[in-house]
Protein backbone atom coordinates (compact mmCIF):
# COMPACT_ATOMS: atom_id res chain seq x y z
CA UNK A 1 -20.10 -0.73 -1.67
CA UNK A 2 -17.97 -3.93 -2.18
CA UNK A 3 -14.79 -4.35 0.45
CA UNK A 4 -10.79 -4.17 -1.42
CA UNK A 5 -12.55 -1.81 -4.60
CA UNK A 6 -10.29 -2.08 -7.55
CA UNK A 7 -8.10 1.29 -8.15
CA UNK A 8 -10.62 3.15 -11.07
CA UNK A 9 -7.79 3.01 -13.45
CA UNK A 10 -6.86 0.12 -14.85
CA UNK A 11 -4.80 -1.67 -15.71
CA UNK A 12 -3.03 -0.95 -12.33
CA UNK A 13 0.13 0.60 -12.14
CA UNK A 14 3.30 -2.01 -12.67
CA UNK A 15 5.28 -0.56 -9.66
CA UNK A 16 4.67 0.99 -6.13
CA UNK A 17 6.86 2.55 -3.52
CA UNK A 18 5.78 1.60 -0.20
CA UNK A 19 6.15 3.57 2.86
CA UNK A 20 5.80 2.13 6.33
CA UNK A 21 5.62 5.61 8.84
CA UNK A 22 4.34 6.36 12.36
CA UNK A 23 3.84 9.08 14.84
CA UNK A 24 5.92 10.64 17.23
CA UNK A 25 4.99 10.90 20.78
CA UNK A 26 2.96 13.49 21.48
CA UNK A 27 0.81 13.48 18.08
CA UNK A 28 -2.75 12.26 17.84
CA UNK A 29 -3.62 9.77 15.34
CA UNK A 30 -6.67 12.36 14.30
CA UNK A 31 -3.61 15.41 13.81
CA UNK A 32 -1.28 12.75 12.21
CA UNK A 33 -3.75 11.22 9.69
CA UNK A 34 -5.06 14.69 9.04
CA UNK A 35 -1.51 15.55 7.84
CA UNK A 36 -1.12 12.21 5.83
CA UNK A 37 -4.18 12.98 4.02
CA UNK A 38 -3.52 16.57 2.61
CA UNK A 39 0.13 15.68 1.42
CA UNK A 40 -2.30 12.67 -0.27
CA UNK A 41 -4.53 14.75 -1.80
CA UNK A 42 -1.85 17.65 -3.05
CA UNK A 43 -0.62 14.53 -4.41
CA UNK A 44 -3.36 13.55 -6.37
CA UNK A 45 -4.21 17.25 -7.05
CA UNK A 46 -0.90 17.71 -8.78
CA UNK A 47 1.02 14.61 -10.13
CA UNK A 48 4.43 14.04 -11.39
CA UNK A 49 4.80 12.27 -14.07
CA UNK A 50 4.43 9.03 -14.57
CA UNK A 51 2.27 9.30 -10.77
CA UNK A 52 -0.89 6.79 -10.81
CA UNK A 53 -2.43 6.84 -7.55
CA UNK A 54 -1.72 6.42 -3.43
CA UNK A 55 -3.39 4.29 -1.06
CA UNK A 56 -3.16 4.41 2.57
CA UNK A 57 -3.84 2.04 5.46
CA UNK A 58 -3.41 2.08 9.13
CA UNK A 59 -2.44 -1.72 10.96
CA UNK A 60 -0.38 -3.24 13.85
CA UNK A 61 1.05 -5.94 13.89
CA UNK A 62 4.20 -5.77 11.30
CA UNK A 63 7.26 -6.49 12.98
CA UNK A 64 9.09 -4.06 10.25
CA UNK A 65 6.85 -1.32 10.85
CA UNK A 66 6.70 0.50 14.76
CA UNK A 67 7.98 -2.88 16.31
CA UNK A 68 4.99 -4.06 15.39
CA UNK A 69 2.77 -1.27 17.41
CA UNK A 70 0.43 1.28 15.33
CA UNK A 71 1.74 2.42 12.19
CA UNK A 72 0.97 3.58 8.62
CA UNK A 73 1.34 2.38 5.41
CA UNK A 74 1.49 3.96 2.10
CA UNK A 75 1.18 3.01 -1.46
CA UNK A 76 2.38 5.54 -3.81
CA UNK A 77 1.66 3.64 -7.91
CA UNK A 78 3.76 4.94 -10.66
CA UNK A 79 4.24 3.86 -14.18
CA UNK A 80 7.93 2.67 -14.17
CA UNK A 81 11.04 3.66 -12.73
CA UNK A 82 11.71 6.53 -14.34
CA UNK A 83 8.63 7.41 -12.72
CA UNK A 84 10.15 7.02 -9.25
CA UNK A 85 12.93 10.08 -9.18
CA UNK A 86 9.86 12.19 -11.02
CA UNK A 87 7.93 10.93 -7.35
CA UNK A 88 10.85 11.72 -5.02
CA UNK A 89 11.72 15.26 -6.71
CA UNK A 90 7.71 16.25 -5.99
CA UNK A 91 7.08 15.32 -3.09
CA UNK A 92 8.77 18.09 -2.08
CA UNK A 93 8.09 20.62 -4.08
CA UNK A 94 5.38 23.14 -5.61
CA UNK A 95 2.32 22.54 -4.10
CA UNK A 96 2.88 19.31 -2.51
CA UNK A 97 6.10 20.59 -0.29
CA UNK A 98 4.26 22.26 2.62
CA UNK A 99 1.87 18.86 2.81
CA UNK A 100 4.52 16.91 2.95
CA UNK A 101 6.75 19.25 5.70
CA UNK A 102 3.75 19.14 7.41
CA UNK A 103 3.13 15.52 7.36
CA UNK A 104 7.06 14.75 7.90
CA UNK A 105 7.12 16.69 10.61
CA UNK A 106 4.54 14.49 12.99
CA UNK A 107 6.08 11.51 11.65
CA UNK A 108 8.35 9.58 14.54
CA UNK A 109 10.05 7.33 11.90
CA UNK A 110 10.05 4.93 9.38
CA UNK A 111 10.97 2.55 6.44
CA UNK A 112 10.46 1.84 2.64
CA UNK A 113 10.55 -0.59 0.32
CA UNK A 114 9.55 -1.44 -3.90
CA UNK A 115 7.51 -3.39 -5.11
CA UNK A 116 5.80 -4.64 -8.58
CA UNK A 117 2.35 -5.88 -9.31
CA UNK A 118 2.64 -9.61 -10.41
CA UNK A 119 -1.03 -10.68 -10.31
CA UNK A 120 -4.38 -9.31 -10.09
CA UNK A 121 -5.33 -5.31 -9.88
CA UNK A 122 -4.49 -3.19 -7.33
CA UNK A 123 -7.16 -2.37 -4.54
CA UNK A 124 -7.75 1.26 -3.43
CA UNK A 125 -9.05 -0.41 0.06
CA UNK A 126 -7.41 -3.24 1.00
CA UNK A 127 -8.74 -4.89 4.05
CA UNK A 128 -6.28 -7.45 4.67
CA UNK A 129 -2.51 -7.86 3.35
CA UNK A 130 -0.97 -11.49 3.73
CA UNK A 131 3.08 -10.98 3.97
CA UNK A 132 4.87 -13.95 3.07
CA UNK A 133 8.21 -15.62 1.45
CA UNK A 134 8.20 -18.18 -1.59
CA UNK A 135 9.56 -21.60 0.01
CA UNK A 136 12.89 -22.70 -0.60
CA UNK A 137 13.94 -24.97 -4.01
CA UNK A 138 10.35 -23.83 -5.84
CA UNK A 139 10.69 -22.24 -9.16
CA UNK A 140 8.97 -18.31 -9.42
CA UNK A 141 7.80 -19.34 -12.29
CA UNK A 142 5.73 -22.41 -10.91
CA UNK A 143 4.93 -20.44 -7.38
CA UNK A 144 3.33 -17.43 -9.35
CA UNK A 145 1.01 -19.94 -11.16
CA UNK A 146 0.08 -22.14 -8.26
CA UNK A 147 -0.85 -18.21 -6.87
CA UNK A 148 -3.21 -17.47 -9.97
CA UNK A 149 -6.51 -19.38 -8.48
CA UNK A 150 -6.40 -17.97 -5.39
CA UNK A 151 -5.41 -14.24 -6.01
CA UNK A 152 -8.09 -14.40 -9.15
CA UNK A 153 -10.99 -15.92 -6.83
CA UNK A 154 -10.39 -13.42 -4.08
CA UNK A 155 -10.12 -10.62 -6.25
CA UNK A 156 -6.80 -9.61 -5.08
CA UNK A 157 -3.53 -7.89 -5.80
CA UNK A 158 -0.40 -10.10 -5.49
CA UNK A 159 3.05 -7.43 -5.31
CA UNK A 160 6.57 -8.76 -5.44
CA UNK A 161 9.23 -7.16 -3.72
CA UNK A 162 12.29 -4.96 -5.81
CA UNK A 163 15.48 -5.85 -6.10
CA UNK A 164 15.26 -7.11 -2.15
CA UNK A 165 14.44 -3.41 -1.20
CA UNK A 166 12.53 -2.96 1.40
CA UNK A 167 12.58 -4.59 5.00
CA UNK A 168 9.15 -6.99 4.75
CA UNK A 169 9.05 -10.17 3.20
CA UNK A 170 9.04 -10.92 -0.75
CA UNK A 171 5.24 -10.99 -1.14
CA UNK A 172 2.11 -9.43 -0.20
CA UNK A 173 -1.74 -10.32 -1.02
CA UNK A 174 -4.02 -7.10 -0.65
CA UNK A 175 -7.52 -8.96 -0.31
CA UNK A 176 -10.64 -7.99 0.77
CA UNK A 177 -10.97 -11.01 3.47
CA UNK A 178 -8.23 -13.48 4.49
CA UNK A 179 -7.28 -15.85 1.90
CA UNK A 180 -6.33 -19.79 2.13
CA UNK A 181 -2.89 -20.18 0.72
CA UNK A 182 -1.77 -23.85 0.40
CA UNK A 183 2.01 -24.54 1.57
CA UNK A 184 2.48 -20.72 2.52
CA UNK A 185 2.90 -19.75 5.89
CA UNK A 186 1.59 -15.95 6.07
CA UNK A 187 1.61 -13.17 8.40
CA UNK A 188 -2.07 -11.82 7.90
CA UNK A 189 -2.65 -8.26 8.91
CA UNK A 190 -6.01 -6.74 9.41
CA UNK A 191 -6.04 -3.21 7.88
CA UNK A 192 -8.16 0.44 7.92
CA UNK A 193 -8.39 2.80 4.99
CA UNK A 194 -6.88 6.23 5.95
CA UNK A 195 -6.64 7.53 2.14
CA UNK A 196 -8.74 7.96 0.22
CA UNK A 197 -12.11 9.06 1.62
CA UNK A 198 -14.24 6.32 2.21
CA UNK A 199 -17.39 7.77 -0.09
CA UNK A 200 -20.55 7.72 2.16
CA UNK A 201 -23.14 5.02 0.84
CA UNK A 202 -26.71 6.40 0.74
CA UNK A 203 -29.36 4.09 2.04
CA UNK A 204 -26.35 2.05 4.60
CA UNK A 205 -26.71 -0.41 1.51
CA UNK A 206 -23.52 -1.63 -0.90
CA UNK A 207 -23.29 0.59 -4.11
């Protein structure tokens, strides 16, 4: 089975609400990710409107996220905005409240942010995310297509930050491997699927 899979609906969700999260003392990170992964799945099991699909990936190394020490984050696709207070109303309740009590409950802190797919299709399993600003006195317009080549040949998922919500940088490249990017200066962070499942592959071979 090929690394960074593309999310099985497509095309992929225009926006995502990102949530960076981590444990409190005292929790394992079997417990906590246990937790993360039923609020996931009552999720999935029962959608708002307008809900897509969530993604969620364990890494170190984000200066916004834990100081930089273990952390989570999560990728929560919806259709549009409207779509967003439809996603913050269920969280919390029906089915999906005592998931997410549960999961809240473990969690030691944390930050958010918005974001909107710009390139590419978004990957269930990102590997790698490259975090990074567009340079000073360059057009958007002339950035995104300089981006095309490389997020297109590396079969990857280019977001833009929201309306400057959110405490990372502008831009982040979900990829299956690292990518080159010419004249961008990148903070590359190695990441671990925590949701979904990672299907088991019969034979140890790629599906």
């Amino acid at each position: 089975m090929a690394d960074g899979r593309e999310m099985a609906r497509q095309p992929a969700p225009p926006l995502a609400y990102v949530l960076w999260h981590w444990a409190r003392p005292g929790i394992t990170a079997a417990d906590y990710e246990a937790r993360q992964r039923a609020f996931h799945a009552a999720l999935a099991a029962s959608p708002p409107a307008g809900f897509e699909a969530s993604f969620s990936v364990a890494l170190s190394g984000a200066p916004w996220a834990a100081a930089g020490a273990g952390a989570y984050e999560d990728w929560y696709l919806v259709r549009d905005f409207a779509a967003l207070g439809f996603l913050n109303e269920g969280a919390v309740t029906a089915s999906r409240a005592a998931p997410h009590d549960a999961a809240a409950a473990a969690a030691g802190g944390g930050t958010a942010g918005l974001f909107r797919l710009r390139l590419g299709r978004a990957l269930r399993e990102p590997r790698c995310a490259h975090w990074f600003a567009k340079p000073q006195g360059v057009r958007l317009a002339d950035f995104l297509a300089a981006l095309e080549r490389p997020v297109a040949e590396a079969r990857g998922a280019l977001w833009m930050r929201q309306m400057t919500l959110g405490p990372a940088t502008e831009f982040c490249l979900h990829a299956p491997k690292p990518v080159p990017l010419p004249g961008v200066e990148a903070l590359v962070l190695s990441l671990r699927a925590a949701w979904p499942p990672v299907p088991a592959v019969a034979g140890g071979g790629e599906a």
